[in-house]
Each structure stands twice: as C-alpha cells, then as structure tokens.
C-alpha atoms as a PDB file:
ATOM      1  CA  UNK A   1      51.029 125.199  93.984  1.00  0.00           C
ATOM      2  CA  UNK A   2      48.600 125.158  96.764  1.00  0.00           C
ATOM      3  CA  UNK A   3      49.447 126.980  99.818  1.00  0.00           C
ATOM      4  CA  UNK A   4      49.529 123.980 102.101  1.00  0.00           C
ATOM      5  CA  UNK A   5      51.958 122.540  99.829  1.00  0.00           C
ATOM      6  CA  UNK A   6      54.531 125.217 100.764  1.00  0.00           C
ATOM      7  CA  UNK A   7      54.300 125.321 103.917  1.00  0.00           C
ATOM      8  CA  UNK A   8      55.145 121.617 104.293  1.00  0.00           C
ATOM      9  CA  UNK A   9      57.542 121.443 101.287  1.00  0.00           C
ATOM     10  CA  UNK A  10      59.705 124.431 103.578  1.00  0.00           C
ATOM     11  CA  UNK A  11      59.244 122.178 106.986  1.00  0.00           C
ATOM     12  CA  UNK A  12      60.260 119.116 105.122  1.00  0.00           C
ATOM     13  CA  UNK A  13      63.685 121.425 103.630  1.00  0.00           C
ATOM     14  CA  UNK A  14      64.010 122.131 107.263  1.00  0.00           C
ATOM     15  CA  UNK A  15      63.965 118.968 108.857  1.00  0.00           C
ATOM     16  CA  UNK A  16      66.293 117.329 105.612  1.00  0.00           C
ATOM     17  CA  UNK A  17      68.419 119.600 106.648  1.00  0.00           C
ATOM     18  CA  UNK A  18      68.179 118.641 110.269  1.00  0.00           C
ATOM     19  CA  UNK A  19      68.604 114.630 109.460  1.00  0.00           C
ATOM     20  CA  UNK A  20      71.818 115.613 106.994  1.00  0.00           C
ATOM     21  CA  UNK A  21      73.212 117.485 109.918  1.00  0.00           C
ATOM     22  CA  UNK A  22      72.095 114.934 112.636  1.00  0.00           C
ATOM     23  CA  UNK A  23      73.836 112.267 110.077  1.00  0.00           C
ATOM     24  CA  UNK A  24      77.164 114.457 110.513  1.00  0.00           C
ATOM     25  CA  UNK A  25      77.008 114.875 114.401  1.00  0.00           C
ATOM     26  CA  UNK A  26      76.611 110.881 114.978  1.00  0.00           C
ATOM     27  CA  UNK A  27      79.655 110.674 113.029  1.00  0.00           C
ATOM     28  CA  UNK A  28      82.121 113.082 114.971  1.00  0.00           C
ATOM     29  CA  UNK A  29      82.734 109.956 117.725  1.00  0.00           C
ATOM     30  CA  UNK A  30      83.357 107.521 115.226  1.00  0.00           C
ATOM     31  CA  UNK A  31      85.569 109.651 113.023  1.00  0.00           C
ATOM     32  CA  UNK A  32      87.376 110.645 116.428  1.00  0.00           C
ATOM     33  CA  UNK A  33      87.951 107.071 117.245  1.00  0.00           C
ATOM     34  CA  UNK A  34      89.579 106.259 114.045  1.00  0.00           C
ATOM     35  CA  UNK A  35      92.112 109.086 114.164  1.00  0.00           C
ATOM     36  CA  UNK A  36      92.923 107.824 117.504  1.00  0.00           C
ATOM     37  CA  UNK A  37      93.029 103.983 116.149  1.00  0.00           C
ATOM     38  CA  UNK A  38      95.558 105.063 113.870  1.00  0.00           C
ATOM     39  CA  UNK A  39      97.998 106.879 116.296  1.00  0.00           C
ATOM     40  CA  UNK A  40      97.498 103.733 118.627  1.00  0.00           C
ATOM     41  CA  UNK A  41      98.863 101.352 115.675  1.00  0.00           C
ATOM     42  CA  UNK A  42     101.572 103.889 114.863  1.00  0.00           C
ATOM     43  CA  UNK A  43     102.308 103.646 118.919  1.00  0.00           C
ATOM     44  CA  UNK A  44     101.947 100.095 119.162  1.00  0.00           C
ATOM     45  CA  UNK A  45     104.541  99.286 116.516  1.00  0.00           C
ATOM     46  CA  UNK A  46     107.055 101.568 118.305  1.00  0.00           C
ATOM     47  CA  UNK A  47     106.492  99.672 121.109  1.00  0.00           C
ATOM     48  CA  UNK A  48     106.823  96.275 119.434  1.00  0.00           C
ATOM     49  CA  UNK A  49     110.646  98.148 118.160  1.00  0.00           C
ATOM     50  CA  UNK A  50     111.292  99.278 121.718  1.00  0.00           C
ATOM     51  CA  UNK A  51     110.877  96.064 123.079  1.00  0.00           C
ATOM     52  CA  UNK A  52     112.747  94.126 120.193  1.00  0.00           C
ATOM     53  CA  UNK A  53     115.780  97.124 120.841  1.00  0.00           C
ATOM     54  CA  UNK A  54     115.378  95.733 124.434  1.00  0.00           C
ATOM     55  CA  UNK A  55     115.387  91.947 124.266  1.00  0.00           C
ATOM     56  CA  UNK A  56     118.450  92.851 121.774  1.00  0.00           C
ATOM     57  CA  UNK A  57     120.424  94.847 124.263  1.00  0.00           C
ATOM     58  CA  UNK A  58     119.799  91.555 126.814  1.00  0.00           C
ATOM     59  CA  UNK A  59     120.996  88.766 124.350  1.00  0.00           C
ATOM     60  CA  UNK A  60     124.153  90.797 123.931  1.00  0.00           C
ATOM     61  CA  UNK A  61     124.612  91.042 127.216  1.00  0.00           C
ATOM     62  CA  UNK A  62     124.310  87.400 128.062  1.00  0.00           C
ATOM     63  CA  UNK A  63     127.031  86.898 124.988  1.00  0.00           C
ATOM     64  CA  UNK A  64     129.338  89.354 126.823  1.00  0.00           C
ATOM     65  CA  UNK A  65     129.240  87.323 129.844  1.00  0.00           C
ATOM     66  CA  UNK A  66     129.137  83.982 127.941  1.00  0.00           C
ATOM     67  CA  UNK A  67     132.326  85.163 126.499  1.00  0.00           C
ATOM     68  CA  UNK A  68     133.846  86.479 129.652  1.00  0.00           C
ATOM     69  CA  UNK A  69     133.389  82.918 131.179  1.00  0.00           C
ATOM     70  CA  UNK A  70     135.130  81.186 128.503  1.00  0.00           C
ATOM     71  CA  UNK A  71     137.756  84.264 128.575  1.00  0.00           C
ATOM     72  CA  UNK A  72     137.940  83.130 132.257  1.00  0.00           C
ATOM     73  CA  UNK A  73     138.048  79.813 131.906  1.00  0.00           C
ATOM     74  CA  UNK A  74     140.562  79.402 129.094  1.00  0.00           C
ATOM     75  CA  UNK A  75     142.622  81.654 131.287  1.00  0.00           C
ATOM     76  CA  UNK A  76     142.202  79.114 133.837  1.00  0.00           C
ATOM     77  CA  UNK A  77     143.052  76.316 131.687  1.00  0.00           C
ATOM     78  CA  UNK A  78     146.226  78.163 130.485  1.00  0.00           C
ATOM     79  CA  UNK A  79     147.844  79.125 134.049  1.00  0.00           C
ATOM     80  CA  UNK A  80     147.482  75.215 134.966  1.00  0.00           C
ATOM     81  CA  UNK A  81     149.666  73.929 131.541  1.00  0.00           C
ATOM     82  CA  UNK A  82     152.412  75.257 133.291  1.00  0.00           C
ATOM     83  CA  UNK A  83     152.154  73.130 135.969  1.00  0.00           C
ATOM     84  CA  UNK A  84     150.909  70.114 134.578  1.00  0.00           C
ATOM     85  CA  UNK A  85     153.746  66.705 133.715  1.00  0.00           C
ATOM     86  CA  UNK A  86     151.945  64.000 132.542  1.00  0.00           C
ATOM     87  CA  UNK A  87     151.793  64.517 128.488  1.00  0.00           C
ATOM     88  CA  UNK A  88     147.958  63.015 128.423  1.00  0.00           C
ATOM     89  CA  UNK A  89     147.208  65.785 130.762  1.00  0.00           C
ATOM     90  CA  UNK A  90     148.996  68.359 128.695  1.00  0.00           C
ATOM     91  CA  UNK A  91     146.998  67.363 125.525  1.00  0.00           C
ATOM     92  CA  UNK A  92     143.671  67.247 127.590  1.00  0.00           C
ATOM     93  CA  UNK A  93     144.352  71.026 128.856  1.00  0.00           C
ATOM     94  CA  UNK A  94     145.245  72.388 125.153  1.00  0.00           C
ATOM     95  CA  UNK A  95     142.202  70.118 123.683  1.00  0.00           C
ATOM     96  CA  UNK A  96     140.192  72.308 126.267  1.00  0.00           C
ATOM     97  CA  UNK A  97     141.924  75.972 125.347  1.00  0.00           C
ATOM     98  CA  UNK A  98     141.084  74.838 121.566  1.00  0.00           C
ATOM     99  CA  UNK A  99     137.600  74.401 122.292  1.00  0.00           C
ATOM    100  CA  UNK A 100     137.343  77.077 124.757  1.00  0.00           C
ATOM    101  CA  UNK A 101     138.927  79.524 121.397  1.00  0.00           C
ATOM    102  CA  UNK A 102     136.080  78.202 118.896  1.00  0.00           C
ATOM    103  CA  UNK A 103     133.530  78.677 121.580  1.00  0.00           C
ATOM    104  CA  UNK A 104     134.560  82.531 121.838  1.00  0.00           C
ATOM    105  CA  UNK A 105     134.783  82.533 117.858  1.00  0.00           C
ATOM    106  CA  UNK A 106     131.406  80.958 117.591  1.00  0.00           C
ATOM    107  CA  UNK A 107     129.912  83.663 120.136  1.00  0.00           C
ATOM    108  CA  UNK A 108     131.688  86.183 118.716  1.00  0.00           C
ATOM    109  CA  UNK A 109     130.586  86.078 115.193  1.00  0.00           C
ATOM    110  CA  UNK A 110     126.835  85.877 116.872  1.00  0.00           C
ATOM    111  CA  UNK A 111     127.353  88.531 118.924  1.00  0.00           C
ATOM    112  CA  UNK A 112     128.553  90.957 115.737  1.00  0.00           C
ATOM    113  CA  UNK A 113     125.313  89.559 114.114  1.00  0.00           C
ATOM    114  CA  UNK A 114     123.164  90.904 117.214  1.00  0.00           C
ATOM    115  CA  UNK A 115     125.139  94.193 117.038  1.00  0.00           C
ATOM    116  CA  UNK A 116     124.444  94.966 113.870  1.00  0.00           C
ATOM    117  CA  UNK A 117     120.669  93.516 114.239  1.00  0.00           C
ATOM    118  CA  UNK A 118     120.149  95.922 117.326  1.00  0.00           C
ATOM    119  CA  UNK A 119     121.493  98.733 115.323  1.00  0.00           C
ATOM    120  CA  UNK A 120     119.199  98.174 112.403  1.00  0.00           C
ATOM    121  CA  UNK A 121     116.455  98.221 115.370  1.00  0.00           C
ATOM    122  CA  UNK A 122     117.984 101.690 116.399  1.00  0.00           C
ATOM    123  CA  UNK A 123     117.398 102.978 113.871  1.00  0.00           C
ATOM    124  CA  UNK A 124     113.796 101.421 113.253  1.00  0.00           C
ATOM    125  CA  UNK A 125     112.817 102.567 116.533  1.00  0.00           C
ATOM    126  CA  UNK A 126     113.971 106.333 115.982  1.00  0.00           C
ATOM    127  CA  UNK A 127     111.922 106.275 112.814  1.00  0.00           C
ATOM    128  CA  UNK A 128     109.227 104.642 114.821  1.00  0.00           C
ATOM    129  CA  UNK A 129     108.880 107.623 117.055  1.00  0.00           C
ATOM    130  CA  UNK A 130     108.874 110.226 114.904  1.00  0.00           C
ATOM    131  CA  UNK A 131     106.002 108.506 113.148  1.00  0.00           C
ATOM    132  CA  UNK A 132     103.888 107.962 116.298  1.00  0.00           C
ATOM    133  CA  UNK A 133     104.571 111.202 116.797  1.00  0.00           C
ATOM    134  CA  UNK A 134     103.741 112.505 113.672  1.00  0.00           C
ATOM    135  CA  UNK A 135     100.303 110.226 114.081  1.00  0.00           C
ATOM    136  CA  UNK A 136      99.953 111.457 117.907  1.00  0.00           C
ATOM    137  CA  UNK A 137      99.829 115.266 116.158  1.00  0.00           C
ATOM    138  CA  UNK A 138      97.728 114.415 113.101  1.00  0.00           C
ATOM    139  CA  UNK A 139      94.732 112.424 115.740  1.00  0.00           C
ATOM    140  CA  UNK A 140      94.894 115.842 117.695  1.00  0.00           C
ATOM    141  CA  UNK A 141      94.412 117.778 114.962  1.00  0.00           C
ATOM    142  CA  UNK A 142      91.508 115.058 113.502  1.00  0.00           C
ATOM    143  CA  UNK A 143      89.604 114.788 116.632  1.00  0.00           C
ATOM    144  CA  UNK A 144      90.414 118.904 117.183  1.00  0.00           C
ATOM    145  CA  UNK A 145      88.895 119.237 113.307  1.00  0.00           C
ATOM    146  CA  UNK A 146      85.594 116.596 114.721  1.00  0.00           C
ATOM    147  CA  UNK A 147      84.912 118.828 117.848  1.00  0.00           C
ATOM    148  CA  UNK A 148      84.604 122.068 116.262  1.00  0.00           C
ATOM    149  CA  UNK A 149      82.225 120.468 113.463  1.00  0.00           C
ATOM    150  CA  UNK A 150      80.169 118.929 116.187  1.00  0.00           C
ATOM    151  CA  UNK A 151      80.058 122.243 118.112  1.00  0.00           C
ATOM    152  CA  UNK A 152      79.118 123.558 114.714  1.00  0.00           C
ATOM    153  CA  UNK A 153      76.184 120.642 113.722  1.00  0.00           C
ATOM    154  CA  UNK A 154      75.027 121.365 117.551  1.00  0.00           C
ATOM    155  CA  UNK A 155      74.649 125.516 117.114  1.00  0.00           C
ATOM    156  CA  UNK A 156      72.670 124.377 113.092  1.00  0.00           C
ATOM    157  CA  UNK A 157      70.647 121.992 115.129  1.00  0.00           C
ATOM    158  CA  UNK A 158      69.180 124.230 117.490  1.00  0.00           C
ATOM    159  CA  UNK A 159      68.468 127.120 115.125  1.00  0.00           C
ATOM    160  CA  UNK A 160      67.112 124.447 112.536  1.00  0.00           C
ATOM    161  CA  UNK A 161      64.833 123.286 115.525  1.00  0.00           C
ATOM    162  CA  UNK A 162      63.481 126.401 116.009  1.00  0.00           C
ATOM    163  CA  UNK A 163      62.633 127.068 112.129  1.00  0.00           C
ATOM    164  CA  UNK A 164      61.308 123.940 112.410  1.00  0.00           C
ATOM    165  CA  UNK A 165      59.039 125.145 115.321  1.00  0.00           C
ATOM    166  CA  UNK A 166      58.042 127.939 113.253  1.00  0.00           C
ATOM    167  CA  UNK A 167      57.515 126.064 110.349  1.00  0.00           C
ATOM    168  CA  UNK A 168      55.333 123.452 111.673  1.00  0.00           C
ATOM    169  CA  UNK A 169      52.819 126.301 114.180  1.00  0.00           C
ATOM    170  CA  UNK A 170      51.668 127.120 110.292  1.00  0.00           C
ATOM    171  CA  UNK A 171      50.746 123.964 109.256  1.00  0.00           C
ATOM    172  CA  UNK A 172      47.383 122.898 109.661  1.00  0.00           C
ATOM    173  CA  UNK A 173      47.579 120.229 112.903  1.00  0.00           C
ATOM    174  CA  UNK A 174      46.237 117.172 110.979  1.00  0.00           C
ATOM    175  CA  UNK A 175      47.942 117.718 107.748  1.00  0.00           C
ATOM    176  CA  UNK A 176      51.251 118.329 110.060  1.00  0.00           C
ATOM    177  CA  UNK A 177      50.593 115.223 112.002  1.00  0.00           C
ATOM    178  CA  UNK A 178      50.224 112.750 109.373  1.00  0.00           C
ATOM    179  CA  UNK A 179      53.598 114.442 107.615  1.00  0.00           C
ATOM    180  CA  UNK A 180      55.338 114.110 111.411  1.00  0.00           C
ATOM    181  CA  UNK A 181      53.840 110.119 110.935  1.00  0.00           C
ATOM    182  CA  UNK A 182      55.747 110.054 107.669  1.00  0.00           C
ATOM    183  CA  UNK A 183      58.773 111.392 108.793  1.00  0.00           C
ATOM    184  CA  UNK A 184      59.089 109.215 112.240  1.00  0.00           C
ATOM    185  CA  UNK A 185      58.879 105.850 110.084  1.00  0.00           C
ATOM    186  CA  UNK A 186      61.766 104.080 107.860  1.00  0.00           C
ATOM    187  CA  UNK A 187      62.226 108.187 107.178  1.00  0.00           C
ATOM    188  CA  UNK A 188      63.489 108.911 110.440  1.00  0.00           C
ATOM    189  CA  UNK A 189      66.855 109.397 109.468  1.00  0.00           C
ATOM    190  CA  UNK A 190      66.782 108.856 105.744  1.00  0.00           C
ATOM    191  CA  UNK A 191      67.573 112.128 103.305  1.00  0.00           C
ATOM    192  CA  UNK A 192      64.414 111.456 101.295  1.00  0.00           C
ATOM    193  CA  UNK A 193      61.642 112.967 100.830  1.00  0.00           C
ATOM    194  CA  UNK A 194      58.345 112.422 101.940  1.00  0.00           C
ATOM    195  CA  UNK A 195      56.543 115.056 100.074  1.00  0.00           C
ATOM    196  CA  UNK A 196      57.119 114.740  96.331  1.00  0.00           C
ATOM    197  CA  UNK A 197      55.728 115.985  92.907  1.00  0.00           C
ATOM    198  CA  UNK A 198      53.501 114.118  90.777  1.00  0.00           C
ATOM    199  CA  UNK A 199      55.933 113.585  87.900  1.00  0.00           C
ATOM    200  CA  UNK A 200      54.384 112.713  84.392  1.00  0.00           C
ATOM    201  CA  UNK A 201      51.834 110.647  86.570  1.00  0.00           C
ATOM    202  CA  UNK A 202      54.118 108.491  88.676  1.00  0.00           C
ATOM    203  CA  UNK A 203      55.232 109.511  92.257  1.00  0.00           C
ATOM    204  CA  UNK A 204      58.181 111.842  92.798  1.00  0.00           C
ATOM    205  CA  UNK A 205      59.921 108.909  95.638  1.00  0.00           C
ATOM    206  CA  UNK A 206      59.023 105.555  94.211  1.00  0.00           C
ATOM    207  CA  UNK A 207      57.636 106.324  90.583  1.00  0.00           C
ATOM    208  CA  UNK A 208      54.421 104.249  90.486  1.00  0.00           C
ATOM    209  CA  UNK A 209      52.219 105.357  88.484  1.00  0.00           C
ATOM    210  CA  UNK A 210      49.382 107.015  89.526  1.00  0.00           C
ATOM    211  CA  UNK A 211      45.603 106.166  88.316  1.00  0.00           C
ATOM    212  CA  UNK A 212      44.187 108.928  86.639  1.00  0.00           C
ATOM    213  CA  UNK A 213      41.640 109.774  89.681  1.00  0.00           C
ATOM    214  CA  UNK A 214      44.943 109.854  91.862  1.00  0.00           C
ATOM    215  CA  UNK A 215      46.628 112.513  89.663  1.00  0.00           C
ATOM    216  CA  UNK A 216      43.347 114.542  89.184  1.00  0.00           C
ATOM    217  CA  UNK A 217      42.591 114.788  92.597  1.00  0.00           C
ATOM    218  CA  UNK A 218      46.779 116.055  93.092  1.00  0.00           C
ATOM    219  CA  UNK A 219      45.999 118.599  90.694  1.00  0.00           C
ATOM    220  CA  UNK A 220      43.032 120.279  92.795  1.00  0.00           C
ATOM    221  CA  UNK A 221      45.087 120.770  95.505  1.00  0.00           C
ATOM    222  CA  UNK A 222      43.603 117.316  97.647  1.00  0.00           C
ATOM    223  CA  UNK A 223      46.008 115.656  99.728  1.00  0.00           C
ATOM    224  CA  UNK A 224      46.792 112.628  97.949  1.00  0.00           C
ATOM    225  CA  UNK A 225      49.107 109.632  99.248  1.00  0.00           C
ATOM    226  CA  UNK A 226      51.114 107.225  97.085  1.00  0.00           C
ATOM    227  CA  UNK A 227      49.447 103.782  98.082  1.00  0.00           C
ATOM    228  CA  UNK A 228      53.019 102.370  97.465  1.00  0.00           C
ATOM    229  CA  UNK A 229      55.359 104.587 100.052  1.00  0.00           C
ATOM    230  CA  UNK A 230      52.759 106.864 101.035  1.00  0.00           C
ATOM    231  CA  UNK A 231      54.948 109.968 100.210  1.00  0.00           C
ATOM    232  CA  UNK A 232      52.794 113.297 100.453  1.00  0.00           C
ATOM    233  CA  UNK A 233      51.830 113.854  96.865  1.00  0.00           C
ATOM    234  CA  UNK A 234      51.949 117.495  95.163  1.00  0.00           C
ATOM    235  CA  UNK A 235      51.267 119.180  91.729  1.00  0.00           C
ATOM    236  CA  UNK A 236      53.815 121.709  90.674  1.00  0.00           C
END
C-alpha cells in the first residue's frame, strides 16, 4: 500500500469518526424534545382529569341546590295545604308536592350517578399524577442522559479535530484538497467512504467495474478516481 494511501485512509477514519459523532450531537435536541413531548402528554391528560374532576364537582353542586329549591318549595307548598278550603285548590297543591317529590327523585338518582362518576375521576386523576410524575422524572433523567452525551460528542469532537489537523499537515496539499472536495459534497455528512479499495476490479463504494488501464494504474500507486462516484481509488 502506497504511503499516500495511509495517510489519507487514517484522515478519512478520523473524519468518519467525526461525521458518526457529529450525527450523534445533532440528535441530543431532538431526542431531548421527545422525552419532554412525552411528559407533556402524560401532563396534559392529567389536566384533561383535573378539569373533568372539576366540571364534576360543579354539576353536583348545581343538583344540590336544584334539590334544595324543590326541598324549599315543596316545603312551601306543604305549609299552605293547611290553610287552603276550596277542594280544587287542595288537589292543585298536592298535584304540585307530587311533582315537586319526582323532581327530587329524578335529581337524585342523577346526582348518585355524578357521585359515583366524579369518584371514578378521583381516582383517574390520582393515577394521572403519579404517571406525569413518573414521566416528569423519566424526561429529566432522558434529557440529563442527552446532555452528558453531548458534553461527551463535544470533548471527541475537538480532540478528533485536532487528529484531524495532524492528519491532514501530512498529506500532500493537492492530494488533501481534492479528498477535502470529496468529503464536502453529498459526503458531507454521510458515513461512507470516499477512499476505497479496488475490489476484484470494481470500486470499493459503488462497484463499477474498472477498465483494465483503471486498475493497472491503482496498482502502481497513481491516484485513480472512479468515473462513477469519484471515490479515491486504492490497491491493498
């Protein structure tokens, strides 16, 4: 292997490593966010409870009072019986404490089925807040987990950098600057290669085959681009 050929086969392991490493870092946000989406749902449904337990505790009080007023007003109705003579009258007065009674039965029996409905809720919302809270610790932990690997990519990064530095001062300028070409294209952030073996006459990144002036020319150590990706081409 020619010595030109190592020296950019251990820049190129260098900067790989650099765009793998990169690739993690630009994900740290995004996996952040999504830990955080997920405690927001979690606290979003105990919300939706909370306000359901709410609305619940309202209707039953508007039944309470609904019921007081007929309470009140059959009450009413009753102290006047006493006083009333005409028989028409009398009937009218105990038509009105009979429907006053099936009004309060009628509210009643709803107002059991909203008790029991808000205590279901209870309960939901209890569970509810232990699982946001659950969710509240895990998204710490996540995002917690997502700054220490980013603090970690950043430290790689700079001492990959500087390897990278060293790497490329012993290349020779034009042979580095048409591999830095290579690498700023479609390769920017991809993890393949650009410098790859001539394999059984066919190139190492896209495997076309190479004409046999093409592989000969690999062989003594000439710089030789695929004229289909225009990866670096080396004989091992």
């Amino acid at each position: 292997m020619q010595d030109w050929t190592v020296k950019l086969l251990a820049l190129q392991e260098i900067d790989l490593q650099l765009t793998k490493i990169n690739g993690q870092l630009a994900q740290v946000p995004l996996k952040q966010e999504e830990a955080e989406a997920l405690y927001q749902n979690e606290n979003q449904a105990c919300e939706k409870t909370r306000q359901q337990v709410k609305e619940g505790e309202v209707a039953l009080r508007q039944l309470d009072n609904e019921i007081t007023m007929l309470q009140n007003k059959k009450r009413d109705f009753q102290s006047k019986t006493a006083l009333i003579k005409n028989n028409d009258e009398y009937r009218a007065a105990l038509l009105h404490i009979e429907s006053c009674d099936h009004s309060i039965k009628t509210l009643e029996d709803q107002q059991l089925e909203k008790m029991l409905e808000l205590d279901q809720l209870k309960e939901q919302y209890e569970q509810d807040k232990k699982d946001m809270e659950q969710a509240k610790a895990r998204a710490e932990i996540v995002k917690q987990e997502y700054a220490t690997l980013a603090e970690n990519c950043r430290e790689q990064i700079d001492i990959l950098t500087a390897e990278a530095e060293k790497a490329a001062a012993e290349i020779e300028p034009e042979l580095l600057s048409r591999y830095r070409q290579l690498r700023s294209g479609r390769n920017r952030n991809s993890g393949r290669p650009c410098v790859v073996p001539l394999i059984d006459g066919s190139c190492g990144r896209c495997r076309m085959r190479m004409t046999p002036q093409t592989c000969q020319d690999t062989a003594n150590g000439k710089v030789v681009s695929c004229p289909e990706c225009a990866a670096i081409l080396y004989s091992e």
